[in-house]
N, C-alpha and C. Protein backbone atom coordinates (compact mmCIF):
# COMPACT_ATOMS: atom_id res chain seq x y z
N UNK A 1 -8.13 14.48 24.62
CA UNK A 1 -8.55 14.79 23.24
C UNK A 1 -7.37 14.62 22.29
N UNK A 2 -6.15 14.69 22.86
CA UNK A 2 -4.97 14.88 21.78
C UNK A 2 -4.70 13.67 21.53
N UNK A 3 -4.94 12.75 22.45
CA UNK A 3 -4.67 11.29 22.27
C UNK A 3 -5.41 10.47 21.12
N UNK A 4 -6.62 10.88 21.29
CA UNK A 4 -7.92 10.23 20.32
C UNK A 4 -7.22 10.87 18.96
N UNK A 5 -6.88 12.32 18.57
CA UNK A 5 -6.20 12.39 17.73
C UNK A 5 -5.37 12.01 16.54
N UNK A 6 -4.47 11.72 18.18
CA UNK A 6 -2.78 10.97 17.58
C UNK A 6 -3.27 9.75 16.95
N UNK A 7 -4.11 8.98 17.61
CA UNK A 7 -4.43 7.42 17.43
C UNK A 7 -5.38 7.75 15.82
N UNK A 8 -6.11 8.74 15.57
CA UNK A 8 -7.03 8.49 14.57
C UNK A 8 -6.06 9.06 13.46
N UNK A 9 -5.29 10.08 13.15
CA UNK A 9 -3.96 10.32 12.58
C UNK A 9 -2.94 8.58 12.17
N UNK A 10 -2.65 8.14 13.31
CA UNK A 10 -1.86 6.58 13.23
C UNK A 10 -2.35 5.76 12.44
N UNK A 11 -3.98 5.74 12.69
CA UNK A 11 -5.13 4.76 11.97
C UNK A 11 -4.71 4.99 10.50
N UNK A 12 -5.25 6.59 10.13
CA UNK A 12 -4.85 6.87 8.77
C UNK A 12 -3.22 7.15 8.32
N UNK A 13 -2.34 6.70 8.27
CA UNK A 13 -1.18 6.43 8.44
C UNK A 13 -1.14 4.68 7.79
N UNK A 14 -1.61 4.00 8.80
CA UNK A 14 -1.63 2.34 8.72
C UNK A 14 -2.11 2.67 7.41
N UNK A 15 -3.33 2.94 6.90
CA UNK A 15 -4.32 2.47 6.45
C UNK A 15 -3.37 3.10 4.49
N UNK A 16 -2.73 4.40 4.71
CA UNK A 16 -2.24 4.70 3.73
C UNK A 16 -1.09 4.12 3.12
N UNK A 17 -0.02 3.00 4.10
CA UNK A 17 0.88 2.12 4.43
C UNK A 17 0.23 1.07 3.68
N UNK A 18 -0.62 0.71 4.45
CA UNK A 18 -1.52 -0.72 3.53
C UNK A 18 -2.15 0.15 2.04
N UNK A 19 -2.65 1.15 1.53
CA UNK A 19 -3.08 1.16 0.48
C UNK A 19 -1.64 1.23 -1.15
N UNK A 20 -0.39 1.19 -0.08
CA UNK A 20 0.95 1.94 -0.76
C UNK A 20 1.57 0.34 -1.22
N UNK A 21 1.95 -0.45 -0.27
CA UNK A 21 1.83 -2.05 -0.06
C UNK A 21 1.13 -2.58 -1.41
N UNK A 22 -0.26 -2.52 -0.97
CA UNK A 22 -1.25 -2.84 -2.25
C UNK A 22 -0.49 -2.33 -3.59
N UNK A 23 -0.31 -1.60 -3.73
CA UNK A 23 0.19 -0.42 -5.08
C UNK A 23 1.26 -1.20 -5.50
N UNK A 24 2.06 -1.22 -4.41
CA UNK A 24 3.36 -1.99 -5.27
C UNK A 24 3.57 -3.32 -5.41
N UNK A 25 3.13 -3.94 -4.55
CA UNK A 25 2.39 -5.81 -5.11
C UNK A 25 1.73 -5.57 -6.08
N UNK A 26 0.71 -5.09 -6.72
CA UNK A 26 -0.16 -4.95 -7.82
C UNK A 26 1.02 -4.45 -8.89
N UNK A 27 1.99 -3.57 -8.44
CA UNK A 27 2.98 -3.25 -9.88
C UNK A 27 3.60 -4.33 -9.96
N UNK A 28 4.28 -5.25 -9.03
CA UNK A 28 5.08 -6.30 -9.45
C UNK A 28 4.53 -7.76 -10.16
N UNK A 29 2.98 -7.57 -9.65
CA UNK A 29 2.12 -8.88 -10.53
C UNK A 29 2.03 -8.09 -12.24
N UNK A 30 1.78 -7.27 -12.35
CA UNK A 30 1.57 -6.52 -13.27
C UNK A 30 3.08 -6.79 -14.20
N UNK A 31 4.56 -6.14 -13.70
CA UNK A 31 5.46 -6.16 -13.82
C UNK A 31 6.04 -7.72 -14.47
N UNK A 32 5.90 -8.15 -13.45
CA UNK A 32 5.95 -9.90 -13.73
C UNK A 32 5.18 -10.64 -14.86
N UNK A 33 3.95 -10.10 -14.76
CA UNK A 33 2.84 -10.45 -16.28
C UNK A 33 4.21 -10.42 -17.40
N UNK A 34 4.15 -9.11 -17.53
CA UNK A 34 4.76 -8.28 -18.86
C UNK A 34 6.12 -9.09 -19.37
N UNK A 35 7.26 -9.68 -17.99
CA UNK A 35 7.89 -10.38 -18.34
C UNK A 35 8.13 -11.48 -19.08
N UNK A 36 6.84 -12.45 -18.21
CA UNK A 36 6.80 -13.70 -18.55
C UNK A 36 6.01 -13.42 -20.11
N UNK A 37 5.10 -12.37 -20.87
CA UNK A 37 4.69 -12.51 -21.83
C UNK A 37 6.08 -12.07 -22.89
N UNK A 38 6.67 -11.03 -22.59
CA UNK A 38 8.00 -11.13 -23.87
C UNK A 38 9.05 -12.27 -24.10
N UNK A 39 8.90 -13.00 -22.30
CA UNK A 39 9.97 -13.92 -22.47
C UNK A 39 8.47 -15.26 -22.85
């Protein structure tokens, strides 16, 4: 039982890793927009 746990804990882990990833690629397209429009 502790195993199924650990692994479903890890799952949500990955999954918050990949939603954090997303976050900050999306700030740097975002980031990058803003540049190229002042410059």
């Amino acid at each position: 039982v502790q195993a199924t746990q650990l692994e479903e804990q890890l799952e949500q882990r990955m999954v918050l890793v990949d939603q954090c990833h997303l976050f900050i690629s999306l700030k740097d397209v975002l980031v990058a927009g803003r540049h190229s429009r002042v410059v």
